[in-house]
Protein backbone atom coordinates (compact mmCIF):
# COMPACT_ATOMS: atom_id res chain seq x y z
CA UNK A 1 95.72 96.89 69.85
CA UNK A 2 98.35 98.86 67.76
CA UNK A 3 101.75 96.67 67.85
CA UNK A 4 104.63 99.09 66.34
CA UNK A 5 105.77 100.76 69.40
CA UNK A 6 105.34 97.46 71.71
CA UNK A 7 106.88 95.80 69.24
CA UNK A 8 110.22 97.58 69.59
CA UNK A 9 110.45 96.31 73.13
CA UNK A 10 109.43 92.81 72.97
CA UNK A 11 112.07 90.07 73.92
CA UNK A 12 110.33 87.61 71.37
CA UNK A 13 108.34 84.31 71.98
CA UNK A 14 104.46 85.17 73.07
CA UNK A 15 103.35 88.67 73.57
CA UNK A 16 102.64 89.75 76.73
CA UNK A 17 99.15 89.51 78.16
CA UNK A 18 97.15 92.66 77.81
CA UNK A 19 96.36 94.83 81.06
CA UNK A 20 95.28 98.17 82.00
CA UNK A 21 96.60 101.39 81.69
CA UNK A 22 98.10 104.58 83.63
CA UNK A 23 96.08 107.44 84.46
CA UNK A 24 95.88 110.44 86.54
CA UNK A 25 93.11 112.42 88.41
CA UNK A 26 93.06 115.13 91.10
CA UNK A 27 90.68 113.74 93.31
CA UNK A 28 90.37 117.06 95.03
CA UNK A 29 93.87 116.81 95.20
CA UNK A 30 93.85 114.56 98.54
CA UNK A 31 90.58 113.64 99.04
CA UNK A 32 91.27 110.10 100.20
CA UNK A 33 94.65 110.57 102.03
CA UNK A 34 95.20 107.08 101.35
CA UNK A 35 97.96 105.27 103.87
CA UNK A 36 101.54 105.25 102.71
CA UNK A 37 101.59 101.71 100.43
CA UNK A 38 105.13 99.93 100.56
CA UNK A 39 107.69 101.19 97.60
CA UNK A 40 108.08 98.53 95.04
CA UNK A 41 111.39 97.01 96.04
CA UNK A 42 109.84 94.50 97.99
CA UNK A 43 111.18 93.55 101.65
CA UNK A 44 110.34 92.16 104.96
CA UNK A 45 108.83 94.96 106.16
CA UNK A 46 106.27 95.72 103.18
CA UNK A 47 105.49 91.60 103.58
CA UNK A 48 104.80 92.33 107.81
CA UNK A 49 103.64 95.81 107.61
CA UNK A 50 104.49 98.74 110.54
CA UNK A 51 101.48 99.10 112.19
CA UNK A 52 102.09 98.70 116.37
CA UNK A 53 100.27 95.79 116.73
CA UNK A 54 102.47 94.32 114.23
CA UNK A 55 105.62 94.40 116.34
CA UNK A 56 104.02 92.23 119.35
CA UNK A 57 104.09 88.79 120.14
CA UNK A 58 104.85 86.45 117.33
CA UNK A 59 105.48 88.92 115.17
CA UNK A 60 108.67 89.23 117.16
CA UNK A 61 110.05 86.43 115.72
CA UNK A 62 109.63 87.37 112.16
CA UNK A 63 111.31 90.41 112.62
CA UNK A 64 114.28 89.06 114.85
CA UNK A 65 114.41 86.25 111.44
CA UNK A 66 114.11 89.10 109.08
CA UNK A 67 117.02 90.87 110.51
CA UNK A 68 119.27 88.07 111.40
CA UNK A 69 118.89 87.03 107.70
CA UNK A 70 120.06 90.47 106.89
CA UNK A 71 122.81 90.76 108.79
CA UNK A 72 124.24 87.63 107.77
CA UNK A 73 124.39 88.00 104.14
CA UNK A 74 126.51 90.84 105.36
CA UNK A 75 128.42 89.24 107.88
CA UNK A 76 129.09 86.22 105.85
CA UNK A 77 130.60 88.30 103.06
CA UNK A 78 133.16 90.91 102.31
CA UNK A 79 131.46 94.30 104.02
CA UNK A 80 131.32 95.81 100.45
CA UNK A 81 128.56 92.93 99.91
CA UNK A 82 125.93 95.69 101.67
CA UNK A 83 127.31 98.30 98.65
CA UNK A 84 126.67 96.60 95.91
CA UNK A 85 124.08 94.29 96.58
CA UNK A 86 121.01 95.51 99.69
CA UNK A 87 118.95 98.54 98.65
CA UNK A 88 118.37 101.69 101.19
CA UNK A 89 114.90 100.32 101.11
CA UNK A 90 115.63 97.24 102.62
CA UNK A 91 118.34 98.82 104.68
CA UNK A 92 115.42 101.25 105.77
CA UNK A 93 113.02 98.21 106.53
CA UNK A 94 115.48 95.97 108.54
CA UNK A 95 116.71 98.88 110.78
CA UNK A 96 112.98 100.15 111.63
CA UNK A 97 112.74 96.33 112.27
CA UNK A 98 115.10 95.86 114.07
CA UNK A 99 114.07 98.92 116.44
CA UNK A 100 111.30 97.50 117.26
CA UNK A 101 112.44 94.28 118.34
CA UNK A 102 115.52 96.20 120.37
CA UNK A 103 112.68 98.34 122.08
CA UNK A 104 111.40 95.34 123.54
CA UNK A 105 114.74 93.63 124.56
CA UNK A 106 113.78 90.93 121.97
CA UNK A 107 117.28 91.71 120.39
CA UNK A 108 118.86 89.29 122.85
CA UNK A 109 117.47 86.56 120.75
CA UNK A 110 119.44 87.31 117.99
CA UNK A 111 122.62 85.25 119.35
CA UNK A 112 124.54 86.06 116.32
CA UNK A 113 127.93 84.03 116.18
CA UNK A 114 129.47 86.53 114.39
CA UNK A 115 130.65 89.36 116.99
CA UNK A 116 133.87 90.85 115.71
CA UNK A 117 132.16 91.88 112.31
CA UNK A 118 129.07 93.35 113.65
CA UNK A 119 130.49 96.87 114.39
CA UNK A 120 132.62 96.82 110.89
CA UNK A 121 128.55 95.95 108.84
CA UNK A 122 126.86 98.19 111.08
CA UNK A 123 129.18 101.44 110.26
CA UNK A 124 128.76 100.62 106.56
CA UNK A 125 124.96 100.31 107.07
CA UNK A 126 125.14 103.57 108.94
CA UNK A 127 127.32 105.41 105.73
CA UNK A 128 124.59 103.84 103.79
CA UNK A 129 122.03 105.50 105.23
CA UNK A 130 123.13 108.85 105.38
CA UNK A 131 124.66 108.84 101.96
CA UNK A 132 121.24 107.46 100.89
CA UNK A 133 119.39 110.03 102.33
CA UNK A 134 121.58 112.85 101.23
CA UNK A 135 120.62 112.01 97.52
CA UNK A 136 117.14 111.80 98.30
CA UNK A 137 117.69 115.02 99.58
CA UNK A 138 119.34 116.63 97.15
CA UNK A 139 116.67 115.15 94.44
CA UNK A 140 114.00 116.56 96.06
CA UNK A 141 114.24 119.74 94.41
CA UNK A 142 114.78 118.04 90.99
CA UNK A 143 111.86 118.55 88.73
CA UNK A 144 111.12 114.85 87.47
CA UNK A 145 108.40 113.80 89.21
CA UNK A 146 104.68 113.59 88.01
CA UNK A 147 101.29 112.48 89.45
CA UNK A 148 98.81 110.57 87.76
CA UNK A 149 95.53 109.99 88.55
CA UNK A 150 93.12 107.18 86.46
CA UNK A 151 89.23 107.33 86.79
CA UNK A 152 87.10 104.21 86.26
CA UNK A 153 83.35 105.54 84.83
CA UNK A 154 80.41 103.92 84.16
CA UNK A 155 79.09 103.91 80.56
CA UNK A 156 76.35 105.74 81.91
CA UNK A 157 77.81 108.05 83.42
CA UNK A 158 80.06 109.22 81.10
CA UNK A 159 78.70 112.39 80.19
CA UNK A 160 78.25 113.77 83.72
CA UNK A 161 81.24 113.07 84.80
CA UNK A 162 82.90 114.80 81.56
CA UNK A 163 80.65 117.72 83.17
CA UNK A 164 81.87 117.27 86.47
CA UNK A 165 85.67 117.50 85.49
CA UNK A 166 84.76 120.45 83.58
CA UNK A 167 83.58 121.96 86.87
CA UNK A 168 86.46 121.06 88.61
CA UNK A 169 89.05 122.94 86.05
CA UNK A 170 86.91 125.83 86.13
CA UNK A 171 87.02 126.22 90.21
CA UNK A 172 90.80 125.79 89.53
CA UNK A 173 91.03 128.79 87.20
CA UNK A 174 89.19 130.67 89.30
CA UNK A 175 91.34 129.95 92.24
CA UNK A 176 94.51 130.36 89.96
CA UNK A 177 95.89 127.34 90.15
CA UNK A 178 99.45 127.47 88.93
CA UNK A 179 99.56 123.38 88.19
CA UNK A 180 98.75 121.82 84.87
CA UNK A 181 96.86 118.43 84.77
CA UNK A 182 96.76 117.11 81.14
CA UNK A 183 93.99 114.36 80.39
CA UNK A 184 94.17 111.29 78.75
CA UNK A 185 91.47 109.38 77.37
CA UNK A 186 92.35 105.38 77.22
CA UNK A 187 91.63 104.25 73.79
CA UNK A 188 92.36 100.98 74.18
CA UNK A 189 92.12 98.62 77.11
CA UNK A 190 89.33 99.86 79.39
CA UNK A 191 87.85 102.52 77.38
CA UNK A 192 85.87 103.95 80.23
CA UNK A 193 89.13 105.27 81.84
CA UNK A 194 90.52 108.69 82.28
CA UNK A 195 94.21 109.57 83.03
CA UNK A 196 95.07 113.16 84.32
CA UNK A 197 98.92 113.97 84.78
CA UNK A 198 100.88 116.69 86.39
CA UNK A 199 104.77 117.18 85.97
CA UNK A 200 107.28 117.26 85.79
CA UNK A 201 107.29 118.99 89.25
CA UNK A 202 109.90 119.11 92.54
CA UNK A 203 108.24 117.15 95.34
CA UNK A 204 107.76 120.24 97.24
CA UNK A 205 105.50 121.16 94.77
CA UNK A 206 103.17 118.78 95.25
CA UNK A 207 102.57 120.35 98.66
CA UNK A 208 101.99 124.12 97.22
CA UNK A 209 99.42 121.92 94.58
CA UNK A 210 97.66 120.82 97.71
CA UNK A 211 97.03 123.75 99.02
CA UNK A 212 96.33 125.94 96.20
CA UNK A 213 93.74 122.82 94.94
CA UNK A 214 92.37 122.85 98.06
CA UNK A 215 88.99 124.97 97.79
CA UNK A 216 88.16 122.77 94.54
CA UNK A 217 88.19 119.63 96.85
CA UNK A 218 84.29 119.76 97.83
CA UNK A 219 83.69 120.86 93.82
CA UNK A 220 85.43 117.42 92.89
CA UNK A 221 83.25 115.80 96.07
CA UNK A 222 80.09 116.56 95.05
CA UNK A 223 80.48 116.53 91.40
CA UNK A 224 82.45 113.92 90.26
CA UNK A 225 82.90 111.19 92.87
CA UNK A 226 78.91 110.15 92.43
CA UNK A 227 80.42 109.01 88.92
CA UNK A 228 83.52 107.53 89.81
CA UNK A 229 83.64 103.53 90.19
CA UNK A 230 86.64 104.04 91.22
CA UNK A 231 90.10 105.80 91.41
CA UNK A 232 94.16 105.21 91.52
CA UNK A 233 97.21 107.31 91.52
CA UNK A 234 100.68 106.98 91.71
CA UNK A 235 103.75 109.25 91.53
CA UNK A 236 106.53 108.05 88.12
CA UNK A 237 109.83 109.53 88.57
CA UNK A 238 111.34 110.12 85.10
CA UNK A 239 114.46 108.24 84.67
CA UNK A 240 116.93 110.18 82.15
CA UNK A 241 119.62 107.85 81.70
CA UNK A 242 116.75 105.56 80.78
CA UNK A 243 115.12 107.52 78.15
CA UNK A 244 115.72 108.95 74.90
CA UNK A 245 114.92 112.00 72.42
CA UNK A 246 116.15 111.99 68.98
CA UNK A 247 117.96 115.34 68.39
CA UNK A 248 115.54 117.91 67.51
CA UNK A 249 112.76 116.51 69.37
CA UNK A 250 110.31 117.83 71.81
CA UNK A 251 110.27 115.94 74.83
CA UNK A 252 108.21 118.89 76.27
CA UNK A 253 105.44 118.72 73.64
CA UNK A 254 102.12 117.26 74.36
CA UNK A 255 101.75 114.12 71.53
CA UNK A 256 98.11 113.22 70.38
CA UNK A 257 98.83 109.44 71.11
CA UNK A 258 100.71 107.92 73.78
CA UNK A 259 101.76 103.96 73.72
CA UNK A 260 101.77 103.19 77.95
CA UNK A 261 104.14 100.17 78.58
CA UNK A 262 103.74 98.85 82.15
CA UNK A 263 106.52 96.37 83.81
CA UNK A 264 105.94 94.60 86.34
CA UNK A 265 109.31 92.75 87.80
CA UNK A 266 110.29 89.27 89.19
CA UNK A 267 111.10 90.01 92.83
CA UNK A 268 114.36 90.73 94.28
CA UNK A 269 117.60 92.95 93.41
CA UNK A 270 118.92 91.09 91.02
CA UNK A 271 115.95 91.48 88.51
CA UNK A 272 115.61 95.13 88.96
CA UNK A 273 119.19 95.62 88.09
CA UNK A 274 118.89 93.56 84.92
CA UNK A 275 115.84 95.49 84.10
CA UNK A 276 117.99 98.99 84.74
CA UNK A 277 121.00 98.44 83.08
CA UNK A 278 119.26 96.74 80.08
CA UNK A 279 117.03 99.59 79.87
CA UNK A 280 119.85 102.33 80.37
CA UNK A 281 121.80 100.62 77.51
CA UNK A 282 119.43 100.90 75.17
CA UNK A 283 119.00 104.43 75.70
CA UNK A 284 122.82 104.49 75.23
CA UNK A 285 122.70 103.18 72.30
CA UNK A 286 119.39 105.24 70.91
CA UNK A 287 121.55 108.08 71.92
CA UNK A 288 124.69 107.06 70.35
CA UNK A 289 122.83 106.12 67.03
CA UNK A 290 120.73 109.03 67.20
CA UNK A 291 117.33 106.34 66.80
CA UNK A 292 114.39 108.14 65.45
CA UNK A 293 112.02 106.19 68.04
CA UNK A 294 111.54 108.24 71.69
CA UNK A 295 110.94 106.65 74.34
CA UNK A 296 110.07 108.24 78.60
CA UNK A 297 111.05 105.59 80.98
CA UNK A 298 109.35 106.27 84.61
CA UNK A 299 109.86 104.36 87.47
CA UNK A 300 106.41 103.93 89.42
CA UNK A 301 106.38 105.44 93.05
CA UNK A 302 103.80 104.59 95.85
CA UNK A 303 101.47 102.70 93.60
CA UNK A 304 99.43 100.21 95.74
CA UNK A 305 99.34 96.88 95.35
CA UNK A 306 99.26 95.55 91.38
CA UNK A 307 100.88 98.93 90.23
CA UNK A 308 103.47 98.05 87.94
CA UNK A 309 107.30 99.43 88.59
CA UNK A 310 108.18 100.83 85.49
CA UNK A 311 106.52 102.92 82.78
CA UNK A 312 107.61 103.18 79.04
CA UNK A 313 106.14 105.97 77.19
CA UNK A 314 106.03 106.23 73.44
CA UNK A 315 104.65 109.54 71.47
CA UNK A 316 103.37 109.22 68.57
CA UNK A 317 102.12 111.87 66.16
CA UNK A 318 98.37 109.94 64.97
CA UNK A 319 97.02 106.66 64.38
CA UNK A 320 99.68 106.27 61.06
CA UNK A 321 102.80 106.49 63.29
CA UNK A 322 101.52 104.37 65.82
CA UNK A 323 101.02 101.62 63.13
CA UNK A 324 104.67 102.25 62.15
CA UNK A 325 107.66 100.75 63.37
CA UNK A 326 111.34 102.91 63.43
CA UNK A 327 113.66 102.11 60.82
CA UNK A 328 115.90 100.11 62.42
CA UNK A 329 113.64 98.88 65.04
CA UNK A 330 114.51 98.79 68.71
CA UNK A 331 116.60 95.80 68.82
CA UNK A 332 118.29 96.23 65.82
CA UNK A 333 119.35 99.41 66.63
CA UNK A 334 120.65 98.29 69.78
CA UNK A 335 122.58 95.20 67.70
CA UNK A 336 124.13 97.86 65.71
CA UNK A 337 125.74 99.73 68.46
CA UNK A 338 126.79 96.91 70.72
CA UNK A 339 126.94 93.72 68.13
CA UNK A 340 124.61 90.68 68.06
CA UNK A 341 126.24 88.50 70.74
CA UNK A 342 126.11 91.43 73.36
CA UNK A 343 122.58 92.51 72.30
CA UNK A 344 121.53 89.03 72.30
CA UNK A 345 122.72 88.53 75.75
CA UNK A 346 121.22 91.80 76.87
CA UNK A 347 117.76 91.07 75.07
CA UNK A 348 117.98 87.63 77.49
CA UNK A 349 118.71 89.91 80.72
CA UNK A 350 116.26 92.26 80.02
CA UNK A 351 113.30 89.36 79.42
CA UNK A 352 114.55 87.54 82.40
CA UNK A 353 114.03 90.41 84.45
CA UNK A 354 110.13 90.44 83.97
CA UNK A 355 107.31 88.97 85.80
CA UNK A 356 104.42 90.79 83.45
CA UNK A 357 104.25 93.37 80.50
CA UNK A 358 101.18 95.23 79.54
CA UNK A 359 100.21 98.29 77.10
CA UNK A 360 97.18 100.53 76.01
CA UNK A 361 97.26 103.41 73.76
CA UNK A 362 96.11 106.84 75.69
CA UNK A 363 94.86 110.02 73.42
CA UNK A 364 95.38 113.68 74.22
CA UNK A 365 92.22 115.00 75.88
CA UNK A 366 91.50 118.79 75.16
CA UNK A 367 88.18 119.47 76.79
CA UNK A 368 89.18 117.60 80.02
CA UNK A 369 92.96 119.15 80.15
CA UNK A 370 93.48 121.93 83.17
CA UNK A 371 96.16 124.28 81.40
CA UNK A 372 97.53 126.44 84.09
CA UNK A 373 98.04 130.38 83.33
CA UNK A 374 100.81 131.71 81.58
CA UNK A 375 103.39 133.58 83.96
């Protein structure tokens, strides 16, 4: 596997172990309606799940613990703890936890020793919340959101399921489909995968996409899943202030090559923030210095289980530029804007942060690419 454009962004000491790749397939644009996994911050409730039968019996107990270990690293602490340091996620989880438990009179078991603060914690949870949802809200209409879907094929099978997608675009042009899925072939990794991407889009689009993909659904059906050993998707919500375009770049342009950087982080807060701010000074500094290496960071949404939480994507021209690496490289560049002590420190936060890294290389797939018509 190519090592210029992983090379930029390795902390030094062993590389990391190779893994699979990103990709992206309508499966009849919901085929599966596959249940709601848990986001990647990981909390209490994705651990115990929210089915009904969860919240019964022993269960109980967990999530009286759950919450009572919640509120008192609030309680215990100045109330601007909960600002700075528990996600909406988790604020999310504990109070549909908590619920629960309350429902059933459970709450009584609590016995918290801490009275006087509760009201203070729970009116900054509450502020939380609502402020938390608000900018969910108001990002819902922001266009930085894309869909991918990766196919797993058989060797065999290979050429009719090339046919079968081929089907599938067709029924979507003649249905007018006003959503673009660009296909990616993995050329390294597992070879015998297929990416297909949409975005960036608004998340209401993705409900217009359903229905206008809809009649292609028993195409895809019929067609392709015979020749499918399987299939994933995802949604990757671009992260600007962790990404960077030289000036007079294309960000918009569709590369031949693509170098897909997965990380996977350690668990907790604390390691996603290092990962973050590491991340969003770097693109500082690219920006500052004007670097001549682009970079898409995406943060990985609704994945499953083994999905990893972050996505770097690197463009690159052909086969010569992957083998290249930017003069300065990555961390160089970074130790130029911010000075070796800082950027060593900062190299040290960002490799702490990590559980697993992982690339492929991904090529531009004409044939397979649905190109939506012009307005």
């Amino acid at each position: 596997m190519r090592r210029r454009s992983c090379a930029r962004w390795r902390l030094g000491g062993d590389p990391p172990a190779p893994r699979g790749p990103p990709r992206h397939r309508p499966l009849a644009a919901q085929n599966h309606a596959r249940p709601a996994p848990a986001r990647y911050i990981r909390s209490p409730a994705s651990a115990h799940g929210s089915r009904a039968d969860v919240a019964r019996g022993a269960d109980d107990g967990r999530i009286i613990a759950d919450t009572r270990a919640a509120l008192r690293r609030a309680l215990t602490a100045d109330p601007a703890f909960y600002v700075n340091h528990v996600t909406f996620e988790e604020l999310r989880a504990y109070s549909a936890h908590f619920a629960r438990a309350f429902a059933r009179g459970s709450y009584r078991q609590l016995d918290l020793e801490v009275h006087v603060k509760i009201n203070t914690t729970c009116a900054v949870s509450a502020l939380l919340l609502f402020a938390a949802t608000g900018v969910q809200a108001a990002d819902a209409n922001k266009a930085n959101v894309y869909r991918d879907y990766t196919d797993m094929v058989a060797p065999a099978d290979q050429d009719a399921y090339e046919a079968a997608v081929k089907a599938f675009n067709q029924c979507l042009r003649e249905h007018g489909v006003k959503y673009s899925w660009v296909a990616w072939g993995h050329e390294t990794g597992n070879t015998y995968k297929y990416s297909y991407v949409a975005g960036p889009l608004a998340w209401a689009d993705f409900d217009a996409m359903h229905t206008q993909m809809k009649p292609c659904d028993s195409t895809w059906r019929t067609k392709a899943n015979p020749h499918l050993k399987g299939e994933t998707s995802a949604f990757m919500i671009e992260q600007a202030d962790m990404s960077h375009e030289p000036k007079g770049g294309d960000k918009n342009a569709t590369p031949q090559l693509i170098d897909v950087i997965y990380f996977s982080l350690k668990e907790g807060h604390d390691a996603r923030e290092a990962f973050t701010s590491a991340v969003k000074k770097i693109a500082a500094a690219a920006d500052k210095s004007n670097w001549s290496g682009p970079f898409r960071t995406l943060e990985v949404s609704n994945g499953d289980a083994g999905a990893p939480d972050y996505v770097v994507v690197i463009p690159n021209k052909n086969w010569a530029e992957v083998g290249m690496e930017p003069n300065p490289t990555l961390w160089k560049m970074v130790e130029g804007v911010y000075g070796k002590a800082d950027t060593d420190a900062l190299r040290k936060s960002f490799g702490a942060s990590i559980k697993d890294s992982s690339s492929h290389i991904d090529s531009y797939n004409e044939e397979l690419t649905y190109l939506a018509p012009k307005k």
